[in-house]
Protein backbone atom coordinates (compact mmCIF):
# COMPACT_ATOMS: atom_id res chain seq x y z
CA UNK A 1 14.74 18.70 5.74
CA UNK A 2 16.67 16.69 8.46
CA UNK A 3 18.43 13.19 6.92
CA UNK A 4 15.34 11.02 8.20
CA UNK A 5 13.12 12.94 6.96
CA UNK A 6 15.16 13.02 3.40
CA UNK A 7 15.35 9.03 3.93
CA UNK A 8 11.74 8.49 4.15
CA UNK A 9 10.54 10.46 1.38
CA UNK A 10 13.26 8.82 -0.78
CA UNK A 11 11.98 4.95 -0.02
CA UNK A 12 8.47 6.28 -0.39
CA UNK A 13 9.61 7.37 -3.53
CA UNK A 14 11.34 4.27 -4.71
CA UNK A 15 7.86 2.48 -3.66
CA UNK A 16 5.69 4.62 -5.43
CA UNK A 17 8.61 4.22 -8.56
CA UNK A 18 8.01 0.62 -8.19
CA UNK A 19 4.16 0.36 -8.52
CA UNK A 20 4.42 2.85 -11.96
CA UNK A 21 6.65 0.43 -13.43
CA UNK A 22 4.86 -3.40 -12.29
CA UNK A 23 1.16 -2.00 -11.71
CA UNK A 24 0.61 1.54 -13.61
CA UNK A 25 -1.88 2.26 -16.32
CA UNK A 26 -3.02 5.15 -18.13
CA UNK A 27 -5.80 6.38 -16.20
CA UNK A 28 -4.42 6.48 -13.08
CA UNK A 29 -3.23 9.92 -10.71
CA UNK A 30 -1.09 11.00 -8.81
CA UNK A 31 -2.57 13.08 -6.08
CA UNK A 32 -0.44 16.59 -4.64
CA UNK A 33 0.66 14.82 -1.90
CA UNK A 34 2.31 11.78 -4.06
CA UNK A 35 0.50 8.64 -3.61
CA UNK A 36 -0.59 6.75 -6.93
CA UNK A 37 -4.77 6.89 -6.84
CA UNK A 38 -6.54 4.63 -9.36
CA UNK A 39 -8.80 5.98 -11.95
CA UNK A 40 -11.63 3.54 -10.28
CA UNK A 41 -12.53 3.83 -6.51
CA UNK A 42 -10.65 1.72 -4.19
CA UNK A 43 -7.94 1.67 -1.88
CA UNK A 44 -8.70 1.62 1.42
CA UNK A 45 -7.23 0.35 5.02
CA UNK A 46 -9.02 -1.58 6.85
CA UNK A 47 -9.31 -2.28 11.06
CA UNK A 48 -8.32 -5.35 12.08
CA UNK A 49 -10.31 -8.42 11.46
CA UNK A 50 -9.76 -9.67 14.96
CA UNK A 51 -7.59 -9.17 18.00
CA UNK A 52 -3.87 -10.83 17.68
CA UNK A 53 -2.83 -13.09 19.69
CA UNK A 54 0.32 -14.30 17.38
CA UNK A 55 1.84 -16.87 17.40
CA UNK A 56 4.60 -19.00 14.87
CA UNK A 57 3.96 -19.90 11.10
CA UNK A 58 5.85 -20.76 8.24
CA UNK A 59 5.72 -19.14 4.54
CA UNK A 60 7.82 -19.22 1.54
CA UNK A 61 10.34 -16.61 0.27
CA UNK A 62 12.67 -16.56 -2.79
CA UNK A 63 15.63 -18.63 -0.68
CA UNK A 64 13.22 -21.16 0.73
CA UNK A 65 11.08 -21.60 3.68
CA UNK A 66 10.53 -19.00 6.65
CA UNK A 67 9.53 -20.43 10.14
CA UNK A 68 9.01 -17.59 12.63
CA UNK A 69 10.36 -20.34 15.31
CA UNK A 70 13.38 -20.02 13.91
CA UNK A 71 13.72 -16.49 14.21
CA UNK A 72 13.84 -16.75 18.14
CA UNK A 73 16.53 -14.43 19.82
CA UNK A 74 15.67 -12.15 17.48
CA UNK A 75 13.18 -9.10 17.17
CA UNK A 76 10.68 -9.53 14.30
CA UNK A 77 8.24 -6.87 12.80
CA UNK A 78 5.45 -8.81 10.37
CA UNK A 79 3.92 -6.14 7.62
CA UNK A 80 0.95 -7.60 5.56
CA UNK A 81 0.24 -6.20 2.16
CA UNK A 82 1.24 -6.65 -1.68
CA UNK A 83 3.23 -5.25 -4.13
CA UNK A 84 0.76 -3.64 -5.96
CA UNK A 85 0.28 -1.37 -2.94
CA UNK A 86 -0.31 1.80 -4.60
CA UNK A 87 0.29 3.85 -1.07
CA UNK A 88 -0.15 2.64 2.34
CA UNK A 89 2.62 -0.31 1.78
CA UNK A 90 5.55 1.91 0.70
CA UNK A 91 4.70 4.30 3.17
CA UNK A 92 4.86 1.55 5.97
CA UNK A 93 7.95 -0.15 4.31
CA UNK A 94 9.36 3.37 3.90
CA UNK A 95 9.01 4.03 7.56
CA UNK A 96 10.40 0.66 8.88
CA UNK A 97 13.49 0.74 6.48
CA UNK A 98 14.31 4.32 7.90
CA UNK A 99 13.92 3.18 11.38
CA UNK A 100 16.11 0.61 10.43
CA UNK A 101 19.18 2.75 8.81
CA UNK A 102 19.15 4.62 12.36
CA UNK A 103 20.13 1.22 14.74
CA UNK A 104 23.97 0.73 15.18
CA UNK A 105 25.10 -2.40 13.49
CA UNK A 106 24.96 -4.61 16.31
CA UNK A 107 21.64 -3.87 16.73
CA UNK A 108 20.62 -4.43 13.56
CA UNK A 109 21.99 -7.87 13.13
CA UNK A 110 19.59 -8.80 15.51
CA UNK A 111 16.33 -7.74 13.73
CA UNK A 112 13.98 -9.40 10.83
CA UNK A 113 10.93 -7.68 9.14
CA UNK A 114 8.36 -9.88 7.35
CA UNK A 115 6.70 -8.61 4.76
CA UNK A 116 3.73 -11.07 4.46
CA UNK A 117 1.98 -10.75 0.73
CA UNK A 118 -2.04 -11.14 0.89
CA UNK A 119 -2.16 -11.42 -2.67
CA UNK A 120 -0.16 -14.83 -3.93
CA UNK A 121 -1.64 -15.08 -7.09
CA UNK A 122 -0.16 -11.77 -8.25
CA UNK A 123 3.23 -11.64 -5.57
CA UNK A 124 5.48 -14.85 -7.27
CA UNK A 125 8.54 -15.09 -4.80
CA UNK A 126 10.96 -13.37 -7.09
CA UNK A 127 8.75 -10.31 -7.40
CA UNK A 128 8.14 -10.04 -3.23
CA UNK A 129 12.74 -10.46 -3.00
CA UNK A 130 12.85 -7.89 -5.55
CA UNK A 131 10.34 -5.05 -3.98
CA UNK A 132 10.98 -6.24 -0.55
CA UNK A 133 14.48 -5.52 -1.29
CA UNK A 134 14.43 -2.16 -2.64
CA UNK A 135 13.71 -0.81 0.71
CA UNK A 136 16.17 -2.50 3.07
CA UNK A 137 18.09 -6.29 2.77
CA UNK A 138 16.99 -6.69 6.55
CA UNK A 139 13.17 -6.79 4.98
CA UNK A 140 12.08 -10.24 3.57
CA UNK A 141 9.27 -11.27 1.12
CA UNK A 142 7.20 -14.54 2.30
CA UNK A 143 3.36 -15.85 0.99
CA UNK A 144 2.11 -19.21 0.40
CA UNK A 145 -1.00 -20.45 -0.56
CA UNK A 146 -4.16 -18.80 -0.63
CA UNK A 147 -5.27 -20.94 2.70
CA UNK A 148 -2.02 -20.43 4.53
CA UNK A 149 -1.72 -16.73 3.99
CA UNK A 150 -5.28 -16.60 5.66
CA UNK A 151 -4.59 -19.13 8.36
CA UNK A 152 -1.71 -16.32 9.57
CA UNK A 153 -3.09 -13.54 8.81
CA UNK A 154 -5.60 -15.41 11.13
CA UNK A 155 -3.05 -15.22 14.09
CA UNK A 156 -2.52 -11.65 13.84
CA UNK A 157 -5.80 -9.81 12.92
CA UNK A 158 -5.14 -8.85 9.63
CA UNK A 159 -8.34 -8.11 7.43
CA UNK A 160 -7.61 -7.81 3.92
CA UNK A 161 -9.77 -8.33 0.45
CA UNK A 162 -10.14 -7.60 -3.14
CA UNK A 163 -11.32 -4.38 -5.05
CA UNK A 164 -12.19 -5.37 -8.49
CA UNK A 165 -10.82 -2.50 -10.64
CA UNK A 166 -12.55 -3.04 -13.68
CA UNK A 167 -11.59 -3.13 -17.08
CA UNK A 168 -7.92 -2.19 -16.44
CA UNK A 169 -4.79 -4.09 -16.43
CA UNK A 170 -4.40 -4.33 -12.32
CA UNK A 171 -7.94 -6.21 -12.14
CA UNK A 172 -7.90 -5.86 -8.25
CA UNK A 173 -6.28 -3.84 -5.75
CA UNK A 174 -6.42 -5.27 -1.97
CA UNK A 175 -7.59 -3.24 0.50
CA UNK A 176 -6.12 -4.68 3.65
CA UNK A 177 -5.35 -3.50 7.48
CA UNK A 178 -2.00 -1.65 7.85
CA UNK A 179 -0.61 -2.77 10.93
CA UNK A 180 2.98 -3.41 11.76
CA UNK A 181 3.23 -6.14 14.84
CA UNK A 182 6.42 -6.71 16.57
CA UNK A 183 7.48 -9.68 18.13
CA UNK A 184 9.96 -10.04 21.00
CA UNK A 185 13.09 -12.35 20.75
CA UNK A 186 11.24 -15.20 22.67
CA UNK A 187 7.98 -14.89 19.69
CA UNK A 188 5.70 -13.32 21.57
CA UNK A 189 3.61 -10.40 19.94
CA UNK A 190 4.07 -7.55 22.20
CA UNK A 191 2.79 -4.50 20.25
CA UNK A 192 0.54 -3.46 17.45
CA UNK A 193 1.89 -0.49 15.56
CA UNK A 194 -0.41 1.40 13.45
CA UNK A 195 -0.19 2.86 10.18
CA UNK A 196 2.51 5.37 9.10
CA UNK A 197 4.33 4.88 12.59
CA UNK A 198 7.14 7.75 12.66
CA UNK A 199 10.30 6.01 11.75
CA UNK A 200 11.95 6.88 15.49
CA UNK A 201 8.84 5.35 17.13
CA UNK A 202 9.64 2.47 15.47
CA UNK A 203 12.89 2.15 16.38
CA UNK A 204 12.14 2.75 20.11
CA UNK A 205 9.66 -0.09 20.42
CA UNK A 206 12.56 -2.20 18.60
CA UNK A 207 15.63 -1.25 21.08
CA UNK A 208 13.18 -1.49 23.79
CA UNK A 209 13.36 -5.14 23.10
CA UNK A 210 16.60 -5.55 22.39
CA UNK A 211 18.33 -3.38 25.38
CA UNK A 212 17.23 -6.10 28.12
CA UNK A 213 18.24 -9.08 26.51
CA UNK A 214 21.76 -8.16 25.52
CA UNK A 215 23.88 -8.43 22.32
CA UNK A 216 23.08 -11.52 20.04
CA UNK A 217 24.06 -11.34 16.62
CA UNK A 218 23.65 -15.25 15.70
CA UNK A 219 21.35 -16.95 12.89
């Protein structure tokens, strides 16, 4: 197994760690290949609810407000989902936080991910800092209100909605699209990436953005 490779499957590991200990019940599997699978139907990802055309918003984390305007100069990937992801999410997260061990320093200073959470109800701000955090410090946890969440997932495409699970402690999963969309240093959305997105391809399509532009390591 090369070191990516050993990377990945340990932050899809960590995520997977994470759901048994916030979201598990008794009931649920674990299929061969390791994703959690509830003991009622559900989980699925969905195609996008429109096409994306982008553009800036601001949403809450743990350390205060998030404007994507004031992430200019730098080059942003936005993730929706939820904690309670029981696959796709760690997978994704997995991915982008092993693409984002392989960039020098230098480069790295000069990225943000946003994980956006479609479920605010569940996702308080201290839970998205804590999960977000597991699988790199570069990836940050931002919601807001049930209206704002859907006003930006508006911008980008994103279809997401609720499961009911039943009679089991989750309630709900959220099935929701599983796109990761990267936006340039001036905050233009240049690229859709889809789900499970090897871990160099996304690192390409990031130094591809940085390489013209130079070195900038402020904000």
């Amino acid at each position: 197994m090369t070191r990516n490779a050993l990377i990945v499957a340990i932050l899809v590991l960590i995520g997977i760690i994470l759901w048994m200990l916030f979201y598990w019940t008794p009931g649920d599997r674990m299929t061969p290949g390791g994703q959690m699978t509830p003991a009622t139907p559900g989980h699925q990802s969905l195609e996008l609810a429109s096409r994306p055309t982008g553009g800036d918003f601001e949403l809450q984390s743990a350390s205060g407000p998030v404007r994507l305007a004031d992430l200019r100069g730098k080059v942003v990937l936005i993730y929706f989902g939820y904690t309670a992801c029981p696959d796709i999410c760690p997978t994704n997260l997995a991915f982008i936080a092993s693409a984002l061990k392989a960039l020098p320093a230098d480069e790295l200073a000069q990225v943000r991910v946003l994980f956006v959470s479609v479920d605010p109800e569940r996702d308080d701000l201290a839970r998205l800092a804590n999960y977000a955090a597991y699988f790199h410090p570069k990836i940050l946890g931002i919601t807001g209100t049930p209206a704002q969440v859907a006003e930006v997932a508006g911008r980008y495409g994103a279809a997401y909605r609720r499961t009911p699970l039943g009679d089991t402690a989750m309630g709900y999963l959220v099935d929701h699209s599983a796109y990761t969309y990267v936006v340039d240093r001036s905050g233009k959305l240049v690229q859709s990436l889809d789900h499970a997105t090897p871990p160099d391809a996304i690192r390409a399509a990031i130094q591809a953005l940085l390489a013209p532009a130079g070195q900038d390591t402020s904000g």
